[in-house]
N, C-alpha and C. Protein backbone atom coordinates (compact mmCIF):
# COMPACT_ATOMS: atom_id res chain seq x y z
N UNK A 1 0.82 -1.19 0.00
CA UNK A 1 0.00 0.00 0.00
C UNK A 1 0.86 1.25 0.00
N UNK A 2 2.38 1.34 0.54
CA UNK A 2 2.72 2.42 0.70
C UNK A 2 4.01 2.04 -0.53
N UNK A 3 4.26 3.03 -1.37
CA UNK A 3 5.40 1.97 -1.95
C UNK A 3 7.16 2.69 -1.29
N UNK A 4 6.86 3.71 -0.83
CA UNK A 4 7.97 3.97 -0.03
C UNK A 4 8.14 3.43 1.34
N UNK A 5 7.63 2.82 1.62
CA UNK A 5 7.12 2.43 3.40
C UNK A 5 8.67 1.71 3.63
N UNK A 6 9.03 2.36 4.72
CA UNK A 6 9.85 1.73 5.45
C UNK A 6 10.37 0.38 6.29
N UNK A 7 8.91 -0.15 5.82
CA UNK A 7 8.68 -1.41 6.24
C UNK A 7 7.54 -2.11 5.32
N UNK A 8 8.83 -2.92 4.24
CA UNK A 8 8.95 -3.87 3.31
C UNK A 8 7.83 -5.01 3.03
N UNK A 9 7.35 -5.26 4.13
CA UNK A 9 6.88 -6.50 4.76
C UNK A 9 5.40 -6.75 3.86
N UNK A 10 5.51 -6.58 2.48
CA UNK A 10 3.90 -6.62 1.97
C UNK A 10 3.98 -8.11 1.50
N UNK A 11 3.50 -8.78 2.08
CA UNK A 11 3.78 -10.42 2.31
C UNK A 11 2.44 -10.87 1.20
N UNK A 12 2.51 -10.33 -0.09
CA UNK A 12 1.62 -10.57 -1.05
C UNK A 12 1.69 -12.30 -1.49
N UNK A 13 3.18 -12.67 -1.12
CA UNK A 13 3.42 -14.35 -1.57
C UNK A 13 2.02 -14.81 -0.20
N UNK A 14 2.27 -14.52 0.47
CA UNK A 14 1.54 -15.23 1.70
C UNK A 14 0.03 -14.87 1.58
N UNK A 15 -0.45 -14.30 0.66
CA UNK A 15 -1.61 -14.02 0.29
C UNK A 15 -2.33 -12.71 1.40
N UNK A 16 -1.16 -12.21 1.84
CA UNK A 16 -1.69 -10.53 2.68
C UNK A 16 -1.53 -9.25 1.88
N UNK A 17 -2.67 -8.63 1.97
CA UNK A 17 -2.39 -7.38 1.57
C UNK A 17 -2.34 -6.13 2.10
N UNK A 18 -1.88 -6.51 2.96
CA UNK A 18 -0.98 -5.23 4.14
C UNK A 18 -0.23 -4.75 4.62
N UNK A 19 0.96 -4.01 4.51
CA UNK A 19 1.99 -4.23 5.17
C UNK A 19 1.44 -3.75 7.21
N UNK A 20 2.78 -4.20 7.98
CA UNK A 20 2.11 -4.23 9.33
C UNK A 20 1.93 -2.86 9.50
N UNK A 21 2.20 -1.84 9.50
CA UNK A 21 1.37 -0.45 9.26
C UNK A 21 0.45 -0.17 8.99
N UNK A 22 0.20 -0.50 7.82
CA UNK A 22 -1.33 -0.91 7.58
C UNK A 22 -2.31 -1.47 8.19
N UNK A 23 -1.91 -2.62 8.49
CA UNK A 23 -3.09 -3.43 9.31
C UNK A 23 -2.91 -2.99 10.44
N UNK A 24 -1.90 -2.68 11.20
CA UNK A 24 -2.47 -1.54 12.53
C UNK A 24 -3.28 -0.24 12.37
N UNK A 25 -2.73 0.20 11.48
CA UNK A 25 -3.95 1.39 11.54
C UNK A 25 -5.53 0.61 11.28
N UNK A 26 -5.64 0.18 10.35
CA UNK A 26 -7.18 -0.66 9.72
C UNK A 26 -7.67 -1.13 11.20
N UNK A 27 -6.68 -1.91 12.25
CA UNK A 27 -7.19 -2.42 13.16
C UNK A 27 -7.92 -1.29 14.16
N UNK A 28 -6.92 -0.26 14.23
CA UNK A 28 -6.89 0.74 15.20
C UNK A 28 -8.27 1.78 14.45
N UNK A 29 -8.23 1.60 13.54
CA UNK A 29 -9.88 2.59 12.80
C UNK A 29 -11.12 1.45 13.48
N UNK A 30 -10.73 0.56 13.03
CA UNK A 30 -12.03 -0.99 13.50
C UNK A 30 -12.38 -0.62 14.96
N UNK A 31 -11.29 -0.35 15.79
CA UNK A 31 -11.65 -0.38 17.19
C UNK A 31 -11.83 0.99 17.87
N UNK A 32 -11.80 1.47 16.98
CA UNK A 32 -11.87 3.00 17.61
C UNK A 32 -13.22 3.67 17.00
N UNK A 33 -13.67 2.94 16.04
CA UNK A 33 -15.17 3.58 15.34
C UNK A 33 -16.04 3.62 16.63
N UNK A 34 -16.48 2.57 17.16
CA UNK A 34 -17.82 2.65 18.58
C UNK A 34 -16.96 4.14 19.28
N UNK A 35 -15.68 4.06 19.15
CA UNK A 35 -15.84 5.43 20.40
C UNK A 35 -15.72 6.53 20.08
N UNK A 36 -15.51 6.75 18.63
CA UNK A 36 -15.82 8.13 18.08
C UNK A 36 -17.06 8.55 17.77
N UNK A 37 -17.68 7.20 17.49
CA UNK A 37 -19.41 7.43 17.64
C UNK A 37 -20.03 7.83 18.96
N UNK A 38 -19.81 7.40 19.88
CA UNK A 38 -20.12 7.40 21.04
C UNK A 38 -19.67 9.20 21.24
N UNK A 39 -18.60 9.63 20.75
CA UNK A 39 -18.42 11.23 20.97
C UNK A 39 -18.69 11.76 20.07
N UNK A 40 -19.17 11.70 19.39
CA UNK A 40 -19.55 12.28 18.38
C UNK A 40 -21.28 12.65 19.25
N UNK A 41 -21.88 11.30 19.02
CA UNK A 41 -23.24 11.86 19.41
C UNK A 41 -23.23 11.59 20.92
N UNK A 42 -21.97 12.10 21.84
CA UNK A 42 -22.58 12.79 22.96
C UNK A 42 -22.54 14.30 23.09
N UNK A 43 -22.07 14.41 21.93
CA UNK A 43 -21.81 16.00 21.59
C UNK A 43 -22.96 16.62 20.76
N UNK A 44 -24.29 15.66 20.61
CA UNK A 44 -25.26 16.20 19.74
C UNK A 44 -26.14 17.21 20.09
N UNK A 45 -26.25 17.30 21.56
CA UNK A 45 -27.37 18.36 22.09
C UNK A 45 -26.84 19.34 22.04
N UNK A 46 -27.23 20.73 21.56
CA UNK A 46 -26.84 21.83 21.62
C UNK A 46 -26.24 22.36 22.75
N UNK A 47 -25.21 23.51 23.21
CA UNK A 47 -25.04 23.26 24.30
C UNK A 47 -23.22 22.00 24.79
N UNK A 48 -23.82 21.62 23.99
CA UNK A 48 -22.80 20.43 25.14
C UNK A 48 -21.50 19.98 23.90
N UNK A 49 -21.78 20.47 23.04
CA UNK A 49 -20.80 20.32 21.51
C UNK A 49 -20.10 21.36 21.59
N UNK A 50 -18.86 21.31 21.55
CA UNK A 50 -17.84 22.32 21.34
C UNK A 50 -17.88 22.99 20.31
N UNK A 51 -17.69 24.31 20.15
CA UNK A 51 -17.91 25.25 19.06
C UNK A 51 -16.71 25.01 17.94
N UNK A 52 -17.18 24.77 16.84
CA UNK A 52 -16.55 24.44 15.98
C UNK A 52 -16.11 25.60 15.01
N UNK A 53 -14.49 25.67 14.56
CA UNK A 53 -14.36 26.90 13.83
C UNK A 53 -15.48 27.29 12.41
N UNK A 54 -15.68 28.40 12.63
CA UNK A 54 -16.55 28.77 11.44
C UNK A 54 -17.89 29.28 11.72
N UNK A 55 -18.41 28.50 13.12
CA UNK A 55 -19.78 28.62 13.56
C UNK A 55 -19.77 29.61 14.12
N UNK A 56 -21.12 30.24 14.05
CA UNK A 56 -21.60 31.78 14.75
C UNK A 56 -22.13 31.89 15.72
N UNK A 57 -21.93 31.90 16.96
CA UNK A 57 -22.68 31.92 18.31
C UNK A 57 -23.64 33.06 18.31
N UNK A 58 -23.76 34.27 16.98
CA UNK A 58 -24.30 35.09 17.67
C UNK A 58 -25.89 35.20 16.37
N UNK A 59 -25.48 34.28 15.70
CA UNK A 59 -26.69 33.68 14.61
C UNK A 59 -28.04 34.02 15.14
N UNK A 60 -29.09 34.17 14.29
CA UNK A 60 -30.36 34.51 15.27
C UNK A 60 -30.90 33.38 14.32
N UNK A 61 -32.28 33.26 14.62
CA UNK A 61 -33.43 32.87 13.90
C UNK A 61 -33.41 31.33 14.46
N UNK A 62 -34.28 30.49 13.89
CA UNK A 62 -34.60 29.58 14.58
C UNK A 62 -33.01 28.14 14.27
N UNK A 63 -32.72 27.56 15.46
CA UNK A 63 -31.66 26.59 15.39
C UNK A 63 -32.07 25.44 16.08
N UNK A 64 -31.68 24.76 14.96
CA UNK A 64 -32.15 22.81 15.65
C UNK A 64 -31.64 22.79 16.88
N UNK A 65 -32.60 21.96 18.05
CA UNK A 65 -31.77 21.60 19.08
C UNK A 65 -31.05 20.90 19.40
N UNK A 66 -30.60 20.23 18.66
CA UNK A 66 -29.37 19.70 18.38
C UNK A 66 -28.47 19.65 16.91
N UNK A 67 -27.44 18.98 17.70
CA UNK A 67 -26.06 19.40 16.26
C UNK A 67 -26.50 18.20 14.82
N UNK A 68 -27.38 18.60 13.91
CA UNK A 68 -27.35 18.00 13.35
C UNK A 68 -25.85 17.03 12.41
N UNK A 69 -25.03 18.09 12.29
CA UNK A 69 -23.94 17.40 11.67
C UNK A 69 -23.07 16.51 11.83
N UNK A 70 -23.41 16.61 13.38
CA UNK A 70 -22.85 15.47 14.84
C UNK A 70 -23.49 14.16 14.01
N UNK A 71 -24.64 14.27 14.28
CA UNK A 71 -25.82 13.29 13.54
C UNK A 71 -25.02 12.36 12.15
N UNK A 72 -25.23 13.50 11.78
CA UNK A 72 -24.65 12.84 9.53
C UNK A 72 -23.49 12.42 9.90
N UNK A 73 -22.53 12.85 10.50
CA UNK A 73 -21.27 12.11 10.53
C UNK A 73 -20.87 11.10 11.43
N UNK A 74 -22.06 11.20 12.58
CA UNK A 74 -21.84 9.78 13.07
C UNK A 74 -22.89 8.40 12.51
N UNK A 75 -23.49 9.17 12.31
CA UNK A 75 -24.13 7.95 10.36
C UNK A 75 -23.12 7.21 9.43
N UNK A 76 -21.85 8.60 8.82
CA UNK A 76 -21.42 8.30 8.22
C UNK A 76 -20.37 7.27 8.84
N UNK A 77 -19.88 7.53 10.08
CA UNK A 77 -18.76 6.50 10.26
C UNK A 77 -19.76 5.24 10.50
N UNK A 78 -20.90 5.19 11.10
CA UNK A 78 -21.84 4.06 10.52
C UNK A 78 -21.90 3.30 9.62
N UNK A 79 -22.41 4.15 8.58
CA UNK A 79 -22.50 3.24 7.45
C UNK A 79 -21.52 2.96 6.37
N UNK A 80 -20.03 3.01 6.66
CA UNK A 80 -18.82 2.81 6.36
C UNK A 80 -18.56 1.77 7.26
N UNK A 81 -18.64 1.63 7.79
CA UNK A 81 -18.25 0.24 9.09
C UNK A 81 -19.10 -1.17 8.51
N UNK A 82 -20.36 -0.87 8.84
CA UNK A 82 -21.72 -1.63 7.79
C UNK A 82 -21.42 -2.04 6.46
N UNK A 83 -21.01 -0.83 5.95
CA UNK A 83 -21.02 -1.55 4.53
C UNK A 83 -19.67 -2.24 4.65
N UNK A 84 -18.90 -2.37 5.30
CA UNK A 84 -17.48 -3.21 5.10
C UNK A 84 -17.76 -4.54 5.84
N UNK A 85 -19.20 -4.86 6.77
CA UNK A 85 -19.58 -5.60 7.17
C UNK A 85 -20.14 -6.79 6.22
N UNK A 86 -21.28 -6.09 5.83
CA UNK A 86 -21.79 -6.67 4.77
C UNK A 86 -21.06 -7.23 3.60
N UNK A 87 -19.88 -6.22 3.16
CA UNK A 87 -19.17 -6.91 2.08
C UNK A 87 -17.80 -8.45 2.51
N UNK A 88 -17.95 -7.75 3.92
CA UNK A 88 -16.95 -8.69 4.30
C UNK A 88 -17.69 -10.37 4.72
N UNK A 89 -19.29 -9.87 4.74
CA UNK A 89 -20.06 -11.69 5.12
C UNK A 89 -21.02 -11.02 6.61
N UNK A 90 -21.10 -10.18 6.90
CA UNK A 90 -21.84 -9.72 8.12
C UNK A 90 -22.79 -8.94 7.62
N UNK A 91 -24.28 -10.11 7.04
CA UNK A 91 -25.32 -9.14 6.27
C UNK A 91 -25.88 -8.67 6.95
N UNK A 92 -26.60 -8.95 8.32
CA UNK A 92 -27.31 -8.33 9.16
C UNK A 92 -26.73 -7.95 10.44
N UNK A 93 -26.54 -6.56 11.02
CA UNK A 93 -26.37 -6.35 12.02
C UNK A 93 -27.45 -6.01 12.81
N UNK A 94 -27.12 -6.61 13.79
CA UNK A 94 -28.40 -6.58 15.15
C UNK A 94 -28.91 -5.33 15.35
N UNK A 95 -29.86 -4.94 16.53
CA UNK A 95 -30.54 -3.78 16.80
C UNK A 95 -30.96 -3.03 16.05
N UNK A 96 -31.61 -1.95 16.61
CA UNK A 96 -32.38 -1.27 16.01
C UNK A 96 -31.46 0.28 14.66
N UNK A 97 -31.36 -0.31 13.76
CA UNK A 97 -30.72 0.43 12.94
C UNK A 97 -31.74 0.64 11.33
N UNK A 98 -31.14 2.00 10.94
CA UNK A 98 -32.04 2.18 9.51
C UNK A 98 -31.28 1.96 8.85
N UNK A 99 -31.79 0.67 7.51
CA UNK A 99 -31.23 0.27 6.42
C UNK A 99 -31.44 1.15 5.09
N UNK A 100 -30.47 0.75 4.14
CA UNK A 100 -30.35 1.38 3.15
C UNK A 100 -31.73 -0.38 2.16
N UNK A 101 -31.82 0.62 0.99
CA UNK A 101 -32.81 -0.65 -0.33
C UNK A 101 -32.18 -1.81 -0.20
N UNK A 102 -30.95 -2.07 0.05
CA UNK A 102 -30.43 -3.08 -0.20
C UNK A 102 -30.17 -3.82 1.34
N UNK A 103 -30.65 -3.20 2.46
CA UNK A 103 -30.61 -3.69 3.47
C UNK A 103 -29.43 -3.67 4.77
N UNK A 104 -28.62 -2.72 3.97
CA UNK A 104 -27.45 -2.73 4.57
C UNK A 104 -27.32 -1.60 5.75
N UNK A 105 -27.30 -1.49 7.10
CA UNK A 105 -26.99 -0.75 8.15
C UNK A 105 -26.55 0.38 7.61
N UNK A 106 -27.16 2.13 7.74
CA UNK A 106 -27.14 3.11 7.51
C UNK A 106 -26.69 4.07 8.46
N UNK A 107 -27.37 3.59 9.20
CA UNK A 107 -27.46 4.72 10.89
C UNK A 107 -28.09 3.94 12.22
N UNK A 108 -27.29 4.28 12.81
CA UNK A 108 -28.45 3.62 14.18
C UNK A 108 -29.46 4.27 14.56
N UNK A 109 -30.56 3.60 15.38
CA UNK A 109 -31.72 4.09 15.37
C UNK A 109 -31.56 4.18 17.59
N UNK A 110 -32.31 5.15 18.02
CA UNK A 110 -32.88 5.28 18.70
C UNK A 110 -31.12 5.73 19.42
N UNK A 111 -30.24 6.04 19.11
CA UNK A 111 -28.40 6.07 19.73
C UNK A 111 -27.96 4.77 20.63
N UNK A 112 -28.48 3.83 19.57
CA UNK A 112 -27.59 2.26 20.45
C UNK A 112 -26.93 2.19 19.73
N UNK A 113 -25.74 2.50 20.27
CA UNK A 113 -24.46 1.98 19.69
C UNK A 113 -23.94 0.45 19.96
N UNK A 114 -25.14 -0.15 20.25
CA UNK A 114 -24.61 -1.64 20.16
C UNK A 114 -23.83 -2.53 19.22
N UNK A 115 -24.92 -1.92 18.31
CA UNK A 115 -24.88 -2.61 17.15
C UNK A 115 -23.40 -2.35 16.78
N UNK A 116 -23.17 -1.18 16.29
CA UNK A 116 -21.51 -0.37 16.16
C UNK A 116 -20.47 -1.50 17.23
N UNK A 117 -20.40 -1.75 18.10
CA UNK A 117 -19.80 -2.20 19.04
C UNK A 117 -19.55 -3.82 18.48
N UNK A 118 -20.34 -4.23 18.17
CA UNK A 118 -20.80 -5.39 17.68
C UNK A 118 -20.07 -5.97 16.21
N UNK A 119 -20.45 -4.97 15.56
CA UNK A 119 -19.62 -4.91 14.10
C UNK A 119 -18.57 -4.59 14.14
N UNK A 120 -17.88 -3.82 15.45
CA UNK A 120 -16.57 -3.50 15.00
C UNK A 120 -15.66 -5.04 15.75
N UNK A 121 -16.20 -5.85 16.51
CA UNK A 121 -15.68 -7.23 17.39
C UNK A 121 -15.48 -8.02 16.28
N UNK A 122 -16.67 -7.96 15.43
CA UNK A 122 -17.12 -8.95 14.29
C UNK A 122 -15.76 -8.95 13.05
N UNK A 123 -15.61 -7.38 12.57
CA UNK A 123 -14.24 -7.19 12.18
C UNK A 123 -12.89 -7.52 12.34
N UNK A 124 -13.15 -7.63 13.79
CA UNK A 124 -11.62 -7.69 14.54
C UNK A 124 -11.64 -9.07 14.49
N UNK A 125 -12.82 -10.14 14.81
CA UNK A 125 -12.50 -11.67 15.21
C UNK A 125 -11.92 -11.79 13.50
N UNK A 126 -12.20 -11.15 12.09
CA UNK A 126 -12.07 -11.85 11.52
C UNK A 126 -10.62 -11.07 10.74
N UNK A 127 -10.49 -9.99 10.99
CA UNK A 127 -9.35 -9.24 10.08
C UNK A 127 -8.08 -10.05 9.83
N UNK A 128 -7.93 -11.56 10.22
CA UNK A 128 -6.79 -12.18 9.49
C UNK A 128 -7.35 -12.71 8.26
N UNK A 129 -8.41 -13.26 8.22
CA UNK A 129 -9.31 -13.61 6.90
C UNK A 129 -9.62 -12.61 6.13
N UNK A 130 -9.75 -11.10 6.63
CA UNK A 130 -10.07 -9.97 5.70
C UNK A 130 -8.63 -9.85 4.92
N UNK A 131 -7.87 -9.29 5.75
CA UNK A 131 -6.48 -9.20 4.84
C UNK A 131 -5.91 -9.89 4.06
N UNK A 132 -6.46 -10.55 3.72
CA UNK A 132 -6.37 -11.59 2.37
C UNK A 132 -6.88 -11.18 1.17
N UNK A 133 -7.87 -10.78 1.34
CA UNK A 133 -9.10 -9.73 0.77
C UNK A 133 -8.47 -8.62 -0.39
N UNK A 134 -8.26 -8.95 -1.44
CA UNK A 134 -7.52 -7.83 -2.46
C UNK A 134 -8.42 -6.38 -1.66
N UNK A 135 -9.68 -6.43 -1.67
CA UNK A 135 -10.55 -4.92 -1.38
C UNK A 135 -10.25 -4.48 -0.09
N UNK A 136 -9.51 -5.35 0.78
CA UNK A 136 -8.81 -4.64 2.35
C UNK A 136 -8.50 -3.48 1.77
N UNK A 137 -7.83 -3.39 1.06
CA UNK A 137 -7.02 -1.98 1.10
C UNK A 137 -7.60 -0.52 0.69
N UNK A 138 -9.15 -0.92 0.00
CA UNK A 138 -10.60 -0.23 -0.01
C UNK A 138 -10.73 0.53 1.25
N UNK A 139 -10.98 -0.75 1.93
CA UNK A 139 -11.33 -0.63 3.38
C UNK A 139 -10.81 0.03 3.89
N UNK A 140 -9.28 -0.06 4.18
CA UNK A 140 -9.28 0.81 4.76
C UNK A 140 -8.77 2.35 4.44
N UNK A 141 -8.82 2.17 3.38
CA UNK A 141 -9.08 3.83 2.86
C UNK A 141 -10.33 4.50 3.09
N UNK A 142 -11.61 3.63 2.82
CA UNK A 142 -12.53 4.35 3.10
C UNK A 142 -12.55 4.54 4.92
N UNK A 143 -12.26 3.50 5.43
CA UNK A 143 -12.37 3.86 7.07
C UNK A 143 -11.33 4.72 7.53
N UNK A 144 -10.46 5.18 6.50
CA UNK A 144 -9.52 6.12 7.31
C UNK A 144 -10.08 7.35 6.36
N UNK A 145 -10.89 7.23 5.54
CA UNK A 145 -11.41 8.84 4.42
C UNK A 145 -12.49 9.24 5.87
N UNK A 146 -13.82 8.20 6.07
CA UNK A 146 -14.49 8.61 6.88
C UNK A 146 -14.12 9.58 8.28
N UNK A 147 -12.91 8.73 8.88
CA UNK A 147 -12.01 9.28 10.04
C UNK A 147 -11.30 10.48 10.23
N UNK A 148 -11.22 11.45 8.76
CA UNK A 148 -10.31 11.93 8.38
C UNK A 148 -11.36 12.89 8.95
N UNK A 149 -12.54 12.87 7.70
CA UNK A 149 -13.66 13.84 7.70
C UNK A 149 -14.05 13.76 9.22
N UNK A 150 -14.74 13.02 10.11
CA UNK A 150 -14.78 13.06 11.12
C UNK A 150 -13.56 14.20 12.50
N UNK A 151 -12.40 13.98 12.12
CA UNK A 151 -11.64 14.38 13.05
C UNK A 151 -11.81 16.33 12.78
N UNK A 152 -11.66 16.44 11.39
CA UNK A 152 -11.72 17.39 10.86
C UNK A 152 -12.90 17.91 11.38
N UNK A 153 -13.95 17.59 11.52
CA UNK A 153 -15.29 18.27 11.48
C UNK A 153 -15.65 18.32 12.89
N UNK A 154 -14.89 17.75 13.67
CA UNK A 154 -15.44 17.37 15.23
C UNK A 154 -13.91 17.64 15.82
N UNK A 155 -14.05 18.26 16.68
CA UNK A 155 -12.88 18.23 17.71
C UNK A 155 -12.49 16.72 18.76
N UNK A 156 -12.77 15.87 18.20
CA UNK A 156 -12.76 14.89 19.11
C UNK A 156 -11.26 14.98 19.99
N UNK A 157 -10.46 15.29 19.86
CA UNK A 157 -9.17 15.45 20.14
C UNK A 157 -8.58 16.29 21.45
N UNK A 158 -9.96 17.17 21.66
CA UNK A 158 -10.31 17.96 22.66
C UNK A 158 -10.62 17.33 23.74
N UNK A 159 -12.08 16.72 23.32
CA UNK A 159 -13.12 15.74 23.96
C UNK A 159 -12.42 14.48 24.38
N UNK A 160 -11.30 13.78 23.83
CA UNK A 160 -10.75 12.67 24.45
C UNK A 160 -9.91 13.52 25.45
N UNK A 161 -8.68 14.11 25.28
CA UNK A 161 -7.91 14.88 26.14
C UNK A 161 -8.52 15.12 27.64
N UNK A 162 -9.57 15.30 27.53
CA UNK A 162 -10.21 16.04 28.60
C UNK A 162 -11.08 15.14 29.46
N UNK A 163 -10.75 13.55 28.63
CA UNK A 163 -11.84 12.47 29.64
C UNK A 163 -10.17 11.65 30.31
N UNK A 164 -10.37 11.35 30.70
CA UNK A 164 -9.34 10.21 31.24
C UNK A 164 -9.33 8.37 31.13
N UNK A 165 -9.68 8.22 30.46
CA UNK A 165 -10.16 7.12 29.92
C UNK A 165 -8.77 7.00 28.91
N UNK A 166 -7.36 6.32 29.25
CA UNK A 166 -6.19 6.50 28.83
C UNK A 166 -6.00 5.96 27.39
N UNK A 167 -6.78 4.60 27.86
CA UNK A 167 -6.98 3.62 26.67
C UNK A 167 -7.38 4.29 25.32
N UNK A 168 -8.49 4.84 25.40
CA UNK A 168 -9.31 5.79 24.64
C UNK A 168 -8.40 6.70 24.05
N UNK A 169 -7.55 7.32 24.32
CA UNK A 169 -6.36 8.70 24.58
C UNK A 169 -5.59 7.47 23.10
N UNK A 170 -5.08 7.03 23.73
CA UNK A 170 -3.94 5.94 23.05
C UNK A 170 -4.34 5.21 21.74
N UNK A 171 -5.55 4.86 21.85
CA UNK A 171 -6.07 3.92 20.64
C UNK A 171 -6.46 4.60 19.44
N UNK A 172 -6.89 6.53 19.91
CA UNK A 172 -7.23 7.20 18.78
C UNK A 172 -6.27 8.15 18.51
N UNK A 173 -5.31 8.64 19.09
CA UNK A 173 -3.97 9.01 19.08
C UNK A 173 -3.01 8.98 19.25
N UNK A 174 -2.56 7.59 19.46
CA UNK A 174 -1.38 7.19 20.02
C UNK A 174 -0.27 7.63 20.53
């Protein structure tokens, strides 16, 4: 994936398509999706979301009571997780979630992040069988495109700093 990478190790004879850089990060996006969701929409009520550059505190007229964009983008790291589910053999994920025509996990419904929690275990039991997978390397482009947009759009970086939960600290910023 990287062709300058400092570490050689793209063990394509062995039928992997990762070098170990790679598949740590892919792992480290897999396990870190439930908890960027989880901050993402605890930051949805107005009020309790950190002001994001650009936004106008002094705006008038009528404003949702909550952060809608919190919303769409914790959808989106949703249904980027889902759809890598589904393509990877995990057609149905549990709980209460809204599907796309084709059935595939969109958004969670009612903020159970179970399901999220669930799919990202489901990933992890199997990511030695994924990386075999010519489209891994899809994957995890799109789970690190989603992550990108996410970090960018949300201060999460703030919001971890400021909890103590070390693990959390380490797994999304090492």
């Amino acid at each position: 994936m990287h062709p300058t990478s400092s570490d050689p190790i793209l063990v394509r004879a062995a039928g992997v398509w990762l070098c170990r850089q790679c598949r740590e990060r892919l792992e480290t996006l897999i396990a870190t999706t439930p908890h960027v969701i989880d901050w993402v929409r605890a930051n949805v009520i107005r009020g309790t979301a950190v002001r994001r550059e650009g936004s106008n505190p002094n705006r008038t007229g009528s404003v949702a009571p909550c952060d809608l964009d919190a919303i769409d983008q914790a959808d989106n790291e949703v249904a980027v997780l889902a759809r890598w589910c589904a393509h990877a053999g995990l057609r149905t994920l549990p709980g209460p979630v809204h599907r796309d025509y084709y059935g595939v996990a969109r958004a969670i419904a009612q903020g159970d992040t179970a399901t999220v929690h669930h799919a990202a275990r489901w990933l992890l039991d199997n990511l030695t069988a994924l990386e075999r997978q010519a489209w891994v390397v899809d994957m995890l482009a799109d789970l690190d495109t989603v992550r990108g947009e996410t970090l960018r759009r949300f201060p999460l970086r703030e919001l971890v700093e400021h909890e103590s939960a070390e693990p959390v600290q380490t797994a999304l910023f090492g």
